[in-house]
N, C-alpha and C. Protein backbone atom coordinates (compact mmCIF):
# COMPACT_ATOMS: atom_id res chain seq x y z
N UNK A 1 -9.18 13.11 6.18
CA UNK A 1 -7.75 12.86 6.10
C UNK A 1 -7.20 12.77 7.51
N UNK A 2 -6.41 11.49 7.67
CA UNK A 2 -6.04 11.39 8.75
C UNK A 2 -4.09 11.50 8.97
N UNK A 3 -3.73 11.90 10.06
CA UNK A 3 -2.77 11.73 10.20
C UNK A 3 -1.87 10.64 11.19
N UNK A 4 -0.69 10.15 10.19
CA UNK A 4 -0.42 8.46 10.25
C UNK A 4 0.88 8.59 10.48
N UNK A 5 1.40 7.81 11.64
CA UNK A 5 3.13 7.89 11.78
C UNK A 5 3.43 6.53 11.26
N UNK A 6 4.57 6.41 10.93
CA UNK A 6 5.68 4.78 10.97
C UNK A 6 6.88 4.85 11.78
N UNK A 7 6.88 3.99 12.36
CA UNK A 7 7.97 4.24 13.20
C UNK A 7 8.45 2.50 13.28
N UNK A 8 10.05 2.20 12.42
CA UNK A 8 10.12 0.95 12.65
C UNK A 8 11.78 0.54 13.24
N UNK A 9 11.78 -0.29 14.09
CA UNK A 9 13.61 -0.46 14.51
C UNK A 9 14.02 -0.94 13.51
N UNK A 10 15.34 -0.88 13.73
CA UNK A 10 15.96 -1.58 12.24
C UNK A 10 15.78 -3.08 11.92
N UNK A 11 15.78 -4.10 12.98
CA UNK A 11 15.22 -5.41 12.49
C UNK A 11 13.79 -5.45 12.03
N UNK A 12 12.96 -4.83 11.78
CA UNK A 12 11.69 -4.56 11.78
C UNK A 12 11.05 -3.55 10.51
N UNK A 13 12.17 -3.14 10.17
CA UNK A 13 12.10 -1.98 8.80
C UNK A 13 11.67 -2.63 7.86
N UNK A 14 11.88 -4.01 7.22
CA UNK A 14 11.83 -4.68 5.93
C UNK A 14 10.01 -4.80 6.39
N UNK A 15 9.93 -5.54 7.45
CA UNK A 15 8.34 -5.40 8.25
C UNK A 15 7.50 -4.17 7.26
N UNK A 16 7.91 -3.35 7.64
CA UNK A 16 7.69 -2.40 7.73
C UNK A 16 7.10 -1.92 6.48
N UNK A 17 8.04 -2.16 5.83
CA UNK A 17 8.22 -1.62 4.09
C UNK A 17 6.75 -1.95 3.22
N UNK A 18 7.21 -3.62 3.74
CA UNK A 18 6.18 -4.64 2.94
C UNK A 18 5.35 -4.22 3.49
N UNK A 19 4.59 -3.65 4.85
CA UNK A 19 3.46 -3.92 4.99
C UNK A 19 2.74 -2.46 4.58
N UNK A 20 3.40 -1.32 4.40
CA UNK A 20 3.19 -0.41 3.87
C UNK A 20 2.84 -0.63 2.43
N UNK A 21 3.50 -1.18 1.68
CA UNK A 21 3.44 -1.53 0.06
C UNK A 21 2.04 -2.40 0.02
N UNK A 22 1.57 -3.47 0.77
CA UNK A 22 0.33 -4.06 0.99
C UNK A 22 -0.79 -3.24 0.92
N UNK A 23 -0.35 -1.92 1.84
CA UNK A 23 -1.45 -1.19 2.15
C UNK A 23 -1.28 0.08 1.80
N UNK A 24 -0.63 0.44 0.42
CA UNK A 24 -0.68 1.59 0.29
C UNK A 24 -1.64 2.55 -0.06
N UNK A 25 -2.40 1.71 -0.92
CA UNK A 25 -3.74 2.16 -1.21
C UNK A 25 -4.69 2.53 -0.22
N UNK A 26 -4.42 1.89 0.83
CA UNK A 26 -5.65 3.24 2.09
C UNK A 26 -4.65 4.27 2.84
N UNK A 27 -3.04 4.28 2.12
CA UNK A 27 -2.55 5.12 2.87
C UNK A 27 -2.67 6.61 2.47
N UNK A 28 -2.79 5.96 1.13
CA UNK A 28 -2.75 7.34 -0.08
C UNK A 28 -3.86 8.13 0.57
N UNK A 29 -3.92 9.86 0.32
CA UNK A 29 -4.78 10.73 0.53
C UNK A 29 -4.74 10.81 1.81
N UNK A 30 -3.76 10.26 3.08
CA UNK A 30 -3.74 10.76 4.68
C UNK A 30 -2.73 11.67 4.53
N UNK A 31 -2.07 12.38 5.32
CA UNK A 31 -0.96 12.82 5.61
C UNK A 31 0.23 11.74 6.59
N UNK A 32 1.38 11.51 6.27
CA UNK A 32 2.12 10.21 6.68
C UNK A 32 3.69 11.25 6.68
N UNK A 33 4.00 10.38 7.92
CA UNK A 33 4.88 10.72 9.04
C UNK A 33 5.35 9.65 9.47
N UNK A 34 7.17 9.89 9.36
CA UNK A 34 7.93 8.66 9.95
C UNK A 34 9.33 9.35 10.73
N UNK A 35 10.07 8.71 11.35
CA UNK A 35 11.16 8.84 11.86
C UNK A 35 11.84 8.89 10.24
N UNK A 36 13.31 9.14 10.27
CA UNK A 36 14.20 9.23 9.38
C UNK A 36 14.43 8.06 8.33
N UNK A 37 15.44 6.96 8.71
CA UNK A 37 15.18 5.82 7.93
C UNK A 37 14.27 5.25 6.86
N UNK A 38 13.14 5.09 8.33
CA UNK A 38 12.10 4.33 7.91
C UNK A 38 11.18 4.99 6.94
N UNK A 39 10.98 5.96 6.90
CA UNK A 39 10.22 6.80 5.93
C UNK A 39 11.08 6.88 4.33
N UNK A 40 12.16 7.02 4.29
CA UNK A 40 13.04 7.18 3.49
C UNK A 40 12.43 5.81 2.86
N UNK A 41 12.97 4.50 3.27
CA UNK A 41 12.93 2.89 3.03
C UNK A 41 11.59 3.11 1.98
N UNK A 42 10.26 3.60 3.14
CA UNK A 42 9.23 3.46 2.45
C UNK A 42 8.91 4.48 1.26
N UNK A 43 9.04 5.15 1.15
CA UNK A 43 9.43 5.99 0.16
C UNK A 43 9.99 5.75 -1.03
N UNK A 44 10.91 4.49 -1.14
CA UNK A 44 11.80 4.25 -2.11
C UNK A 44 10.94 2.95 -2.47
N UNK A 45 10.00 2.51 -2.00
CA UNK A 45 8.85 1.34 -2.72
C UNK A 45 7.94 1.63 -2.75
N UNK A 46 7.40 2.40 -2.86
CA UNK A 46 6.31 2.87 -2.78
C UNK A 46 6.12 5.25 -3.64
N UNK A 47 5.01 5.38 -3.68
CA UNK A 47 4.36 6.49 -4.46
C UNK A 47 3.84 7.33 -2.96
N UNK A 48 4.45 7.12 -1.99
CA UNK A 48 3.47 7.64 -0.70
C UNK A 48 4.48 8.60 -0.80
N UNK A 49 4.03 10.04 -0.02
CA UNK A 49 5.18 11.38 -0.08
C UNK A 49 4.70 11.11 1.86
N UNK A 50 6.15 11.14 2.56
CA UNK A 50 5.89 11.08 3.93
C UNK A 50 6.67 12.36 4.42
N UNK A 51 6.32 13.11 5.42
CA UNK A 51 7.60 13.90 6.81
C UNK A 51 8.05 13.36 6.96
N UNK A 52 9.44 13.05 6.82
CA UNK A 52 9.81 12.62 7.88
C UNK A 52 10.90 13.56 8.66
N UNK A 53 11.04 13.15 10.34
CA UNK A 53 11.13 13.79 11.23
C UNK A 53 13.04 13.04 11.71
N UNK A 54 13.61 13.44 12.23
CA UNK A 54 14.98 12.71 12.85
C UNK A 54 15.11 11.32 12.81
N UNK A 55 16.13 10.56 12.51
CA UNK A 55 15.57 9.12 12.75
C UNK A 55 15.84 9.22 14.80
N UNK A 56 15.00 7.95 15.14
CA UNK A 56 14.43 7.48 16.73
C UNK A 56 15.48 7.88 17.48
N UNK A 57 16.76 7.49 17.61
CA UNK A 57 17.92 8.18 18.48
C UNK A 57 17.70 9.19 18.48
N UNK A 58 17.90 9.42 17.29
CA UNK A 58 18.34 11.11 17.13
C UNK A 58 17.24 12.08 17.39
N UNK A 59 15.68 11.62 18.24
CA UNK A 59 15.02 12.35 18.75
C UNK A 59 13.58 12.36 17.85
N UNK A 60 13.43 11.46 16.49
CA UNK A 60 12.03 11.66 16.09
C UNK A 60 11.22 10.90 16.90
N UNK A 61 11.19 10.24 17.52
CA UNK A 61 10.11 9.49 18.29
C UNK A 61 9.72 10.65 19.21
N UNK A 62 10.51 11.33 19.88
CA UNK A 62 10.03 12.36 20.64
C UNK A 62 9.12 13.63 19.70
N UNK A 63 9.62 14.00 18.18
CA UNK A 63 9.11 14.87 17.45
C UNK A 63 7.27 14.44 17.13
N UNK A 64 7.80 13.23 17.33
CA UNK A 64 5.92 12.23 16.79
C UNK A 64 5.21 12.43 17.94
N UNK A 65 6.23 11.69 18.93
CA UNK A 65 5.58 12.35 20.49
C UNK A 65 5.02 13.93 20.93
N UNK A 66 5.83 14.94 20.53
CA UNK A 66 5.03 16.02 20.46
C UNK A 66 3.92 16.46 19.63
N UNK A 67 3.76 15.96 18.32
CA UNK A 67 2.35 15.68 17.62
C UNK A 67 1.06 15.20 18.31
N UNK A 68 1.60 13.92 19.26
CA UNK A 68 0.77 13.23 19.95
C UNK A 68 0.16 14.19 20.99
N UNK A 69 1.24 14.75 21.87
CA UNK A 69 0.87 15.35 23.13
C UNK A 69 -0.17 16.68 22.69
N UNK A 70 0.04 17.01 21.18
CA UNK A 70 -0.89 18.46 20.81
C UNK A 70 -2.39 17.67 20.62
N UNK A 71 -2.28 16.28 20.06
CA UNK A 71 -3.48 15.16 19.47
C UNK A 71 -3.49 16.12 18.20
N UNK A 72 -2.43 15.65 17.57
CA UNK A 72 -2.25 15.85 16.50
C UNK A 72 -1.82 15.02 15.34
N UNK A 73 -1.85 13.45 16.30
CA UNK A 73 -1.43 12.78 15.47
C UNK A 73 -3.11 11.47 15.74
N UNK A 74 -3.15 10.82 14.44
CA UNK A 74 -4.47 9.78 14.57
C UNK A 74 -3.90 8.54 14.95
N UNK A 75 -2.78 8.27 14.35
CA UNK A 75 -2.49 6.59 14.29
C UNK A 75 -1.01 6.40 14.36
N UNK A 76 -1.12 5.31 15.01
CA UNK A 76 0.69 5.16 14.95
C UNK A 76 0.63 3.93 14.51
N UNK A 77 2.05 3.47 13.12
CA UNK A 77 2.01 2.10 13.29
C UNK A 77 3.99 1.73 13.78
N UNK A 78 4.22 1.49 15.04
CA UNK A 78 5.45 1.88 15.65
C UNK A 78 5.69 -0.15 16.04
N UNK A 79 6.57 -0.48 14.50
CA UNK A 79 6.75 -1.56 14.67
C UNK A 79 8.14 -1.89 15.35
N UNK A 80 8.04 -2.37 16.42
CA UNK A 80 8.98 -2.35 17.98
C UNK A 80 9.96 -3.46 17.84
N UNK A 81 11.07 -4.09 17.87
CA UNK A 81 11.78 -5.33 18.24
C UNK A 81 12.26 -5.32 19.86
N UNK A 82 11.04 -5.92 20.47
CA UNK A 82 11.47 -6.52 21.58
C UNK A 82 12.25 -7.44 22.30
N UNK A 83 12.82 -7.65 21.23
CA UNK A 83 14.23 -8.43 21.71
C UNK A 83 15.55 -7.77 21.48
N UNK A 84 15.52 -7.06 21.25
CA UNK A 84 16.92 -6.05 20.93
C UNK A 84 17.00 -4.53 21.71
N UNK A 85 17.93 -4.12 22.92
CA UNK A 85 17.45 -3.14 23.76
C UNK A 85 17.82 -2.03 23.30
N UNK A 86 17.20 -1.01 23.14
CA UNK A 86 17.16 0.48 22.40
C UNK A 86 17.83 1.67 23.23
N UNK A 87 18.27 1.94 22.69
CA UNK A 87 19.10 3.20 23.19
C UNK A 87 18.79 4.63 24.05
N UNK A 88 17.48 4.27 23.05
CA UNK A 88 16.53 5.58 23.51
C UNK A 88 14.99 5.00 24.18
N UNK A 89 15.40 3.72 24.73
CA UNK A 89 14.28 3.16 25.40
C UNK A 89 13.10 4.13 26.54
N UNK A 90 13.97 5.54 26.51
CA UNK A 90 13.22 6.33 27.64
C UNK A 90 12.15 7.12 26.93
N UNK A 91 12.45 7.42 25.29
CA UNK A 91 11.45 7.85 24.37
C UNK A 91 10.63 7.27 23.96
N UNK A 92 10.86 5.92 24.07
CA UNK A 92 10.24 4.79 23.36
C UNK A 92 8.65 4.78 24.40
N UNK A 93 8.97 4.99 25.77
CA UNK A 93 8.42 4.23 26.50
C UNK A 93 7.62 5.63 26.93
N UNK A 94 8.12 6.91 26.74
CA UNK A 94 7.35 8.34 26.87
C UNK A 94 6.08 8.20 25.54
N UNK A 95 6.55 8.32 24.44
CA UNK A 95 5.99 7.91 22.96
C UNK A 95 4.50 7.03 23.36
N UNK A 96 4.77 5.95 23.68
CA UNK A 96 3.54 5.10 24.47
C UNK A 96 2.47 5.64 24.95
N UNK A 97 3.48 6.07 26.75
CA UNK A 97 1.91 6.67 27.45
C UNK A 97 1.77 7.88 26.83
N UNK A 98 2.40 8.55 26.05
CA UNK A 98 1.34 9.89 25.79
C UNK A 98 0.22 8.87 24.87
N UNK A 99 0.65 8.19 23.73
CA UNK A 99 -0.57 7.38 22.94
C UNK A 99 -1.76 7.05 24.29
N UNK A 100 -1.32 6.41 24.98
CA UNK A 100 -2.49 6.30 26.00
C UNK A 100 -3.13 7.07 27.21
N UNK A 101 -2.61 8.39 26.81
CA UNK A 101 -3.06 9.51 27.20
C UNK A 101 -4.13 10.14 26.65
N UNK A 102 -3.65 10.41 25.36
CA UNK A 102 -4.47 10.95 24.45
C UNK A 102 -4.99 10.09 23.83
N UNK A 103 -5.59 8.72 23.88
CA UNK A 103 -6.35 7.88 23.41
C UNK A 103 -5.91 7.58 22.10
N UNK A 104 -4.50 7.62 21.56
CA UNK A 104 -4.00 7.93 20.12
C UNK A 104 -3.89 6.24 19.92
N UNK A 105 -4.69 5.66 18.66
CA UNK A 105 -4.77 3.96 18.55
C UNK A 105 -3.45 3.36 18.15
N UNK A 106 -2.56 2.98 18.80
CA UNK A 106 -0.96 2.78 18.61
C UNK A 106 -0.93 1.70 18.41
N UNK A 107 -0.13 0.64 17.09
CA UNK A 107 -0.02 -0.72 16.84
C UNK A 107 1.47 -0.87 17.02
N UNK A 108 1.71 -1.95 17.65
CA UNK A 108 3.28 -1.92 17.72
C UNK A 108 3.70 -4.22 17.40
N UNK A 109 2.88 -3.88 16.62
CA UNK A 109 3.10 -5.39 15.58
C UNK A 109 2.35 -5.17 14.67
N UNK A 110 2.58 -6.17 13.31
CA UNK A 110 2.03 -6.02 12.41
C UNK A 110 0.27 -7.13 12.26
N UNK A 111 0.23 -7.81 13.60
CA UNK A 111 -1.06 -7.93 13.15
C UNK A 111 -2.32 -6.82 13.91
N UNK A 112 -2.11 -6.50 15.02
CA UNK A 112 -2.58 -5.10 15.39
C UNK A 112 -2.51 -3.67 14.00
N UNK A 113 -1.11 -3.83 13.44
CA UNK A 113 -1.39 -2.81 12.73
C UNK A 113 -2.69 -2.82 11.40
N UNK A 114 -2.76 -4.39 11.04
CA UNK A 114 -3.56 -4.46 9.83
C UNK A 114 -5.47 -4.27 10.64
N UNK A 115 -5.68 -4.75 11.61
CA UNK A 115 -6.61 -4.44 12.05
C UNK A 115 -7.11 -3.12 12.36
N UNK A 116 -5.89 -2.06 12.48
CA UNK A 116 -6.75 -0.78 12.57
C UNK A 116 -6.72 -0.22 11.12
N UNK A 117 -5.40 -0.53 10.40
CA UNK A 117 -5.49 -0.30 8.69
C UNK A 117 -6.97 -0.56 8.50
N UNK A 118 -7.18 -2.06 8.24
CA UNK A 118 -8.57 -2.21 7.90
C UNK A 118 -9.89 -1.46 8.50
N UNK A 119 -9.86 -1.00 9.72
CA UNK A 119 -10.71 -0.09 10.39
C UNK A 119 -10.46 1.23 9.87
N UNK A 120 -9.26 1.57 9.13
CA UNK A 120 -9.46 3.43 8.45
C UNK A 120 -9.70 3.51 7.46
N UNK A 121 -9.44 2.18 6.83
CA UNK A 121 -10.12 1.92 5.19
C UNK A 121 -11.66 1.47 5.47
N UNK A 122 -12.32 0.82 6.26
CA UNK A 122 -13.99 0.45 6.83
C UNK A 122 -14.48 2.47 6.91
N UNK A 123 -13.98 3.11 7.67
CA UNK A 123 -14.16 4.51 7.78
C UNK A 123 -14.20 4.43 9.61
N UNK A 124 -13.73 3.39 10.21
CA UNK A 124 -14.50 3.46 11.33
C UNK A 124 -13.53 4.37 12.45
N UNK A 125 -12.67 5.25 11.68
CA UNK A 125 -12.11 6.19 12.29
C UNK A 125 -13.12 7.62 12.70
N UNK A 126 -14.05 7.86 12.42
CA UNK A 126 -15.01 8.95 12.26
C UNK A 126 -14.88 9.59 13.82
N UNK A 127 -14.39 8.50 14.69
CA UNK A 127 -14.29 8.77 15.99
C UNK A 127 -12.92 10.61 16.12
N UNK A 128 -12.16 10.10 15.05
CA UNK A 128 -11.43 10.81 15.23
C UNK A 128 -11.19 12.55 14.74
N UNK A 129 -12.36 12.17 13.45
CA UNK A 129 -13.31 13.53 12.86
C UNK A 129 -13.85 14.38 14.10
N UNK A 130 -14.52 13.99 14.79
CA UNK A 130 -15.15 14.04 15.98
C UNK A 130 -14.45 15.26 16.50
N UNK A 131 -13.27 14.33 17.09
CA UNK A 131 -12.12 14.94 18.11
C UNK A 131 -11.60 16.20 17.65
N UNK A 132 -11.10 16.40 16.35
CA UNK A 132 -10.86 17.51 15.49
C UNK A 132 -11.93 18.78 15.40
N UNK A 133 -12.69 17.92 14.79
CA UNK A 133 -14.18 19.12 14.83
C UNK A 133 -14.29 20.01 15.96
N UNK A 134 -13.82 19.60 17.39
CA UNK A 134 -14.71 20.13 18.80
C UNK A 134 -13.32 20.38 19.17
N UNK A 135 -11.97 19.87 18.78
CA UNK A 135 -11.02 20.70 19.19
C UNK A 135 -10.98 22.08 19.20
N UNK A 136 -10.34 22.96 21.08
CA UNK A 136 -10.77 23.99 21.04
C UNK A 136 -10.02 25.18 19.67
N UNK A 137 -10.37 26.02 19.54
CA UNK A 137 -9.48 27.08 18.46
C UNK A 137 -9.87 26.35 17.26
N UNK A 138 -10.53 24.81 16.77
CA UNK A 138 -9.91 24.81 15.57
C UNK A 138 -11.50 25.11 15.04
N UNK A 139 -12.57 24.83 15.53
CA UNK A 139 -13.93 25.16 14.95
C UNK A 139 -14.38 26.23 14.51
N UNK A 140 -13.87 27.18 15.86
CA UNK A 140 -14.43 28.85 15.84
C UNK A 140 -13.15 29.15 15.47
N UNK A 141 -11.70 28.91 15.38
CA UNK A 141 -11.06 29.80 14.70
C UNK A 141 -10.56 30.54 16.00
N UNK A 142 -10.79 30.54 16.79
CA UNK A 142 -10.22 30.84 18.41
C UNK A 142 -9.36 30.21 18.94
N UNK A 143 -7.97 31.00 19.39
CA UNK A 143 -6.89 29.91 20.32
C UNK A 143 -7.52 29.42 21.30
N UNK A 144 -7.29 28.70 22.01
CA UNK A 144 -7.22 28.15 23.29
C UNK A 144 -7.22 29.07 24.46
């Protein structure tokens, strides 16, 4: 079981919805996590039970972001409108490099996102079993 954020701007939510409803069936059985809105949206088409966390202003991108920074989160699918400038562009852009900090596989369009979809439904996430397993405290049961 992996853990999965959504994170979508508002031109980008309907995106969003549909492509969740496409793929709900490999979403089922992860644990799923969204900003406010967008989780709600998906929620209301779909059978998926999500967290959700503040909507993006109001500080969930940073709440996902602290998931990330623990590597606590597996996947992001953080569908972006780059043509419309964000408010909270300083979270947006923190949110990121921690993903490429912690090696966290971040899609921020929807054809990137179906390619790693299809890679967690293949299983070829195992990479991320891995990471969990040998995380310190969580094997032996010992903090850090």
């Amino acid at each position: 079981m992996f853990k999965i954020a959504f994170i979508a701007h508002d031109r980008k939510k309907d995106e969003m919805v549909n492509f969740v409803v496409a793929y709900e069936h490999v979403f089922k059985g992860h644990q799923l996590y969204s900003t406010g809105t967008t989780g709600t949206r998906i929620m209301e088409q779909t059978t998926l039970n999500i967290h959700r966390f503040m909507s993006g202003p109001l500080g969930g991108d940073q709440q996902i972001g602290a998931m990330v920074a623990q590597d606590e989160m597996d996947l992001i699918i953080f569908l972006r409108d780059p043509l419309m400038a964000q408010p909270h562009e300083p979270d947006i852009s923190a949110l990121l490099r921690l993903c490429d900090v912690q090696g966290i596989p971040l899609a921020t369009n929807v054809a990137t996102a179906e390619i790693l979809v299809k890679a967690l439904d293949r299983g070829d996430f195992g990479w991320r079993e891995l990471v969990h397993k040998y995380k310190p405290g969580v094997a032996t049961g010992e903090a850090e």
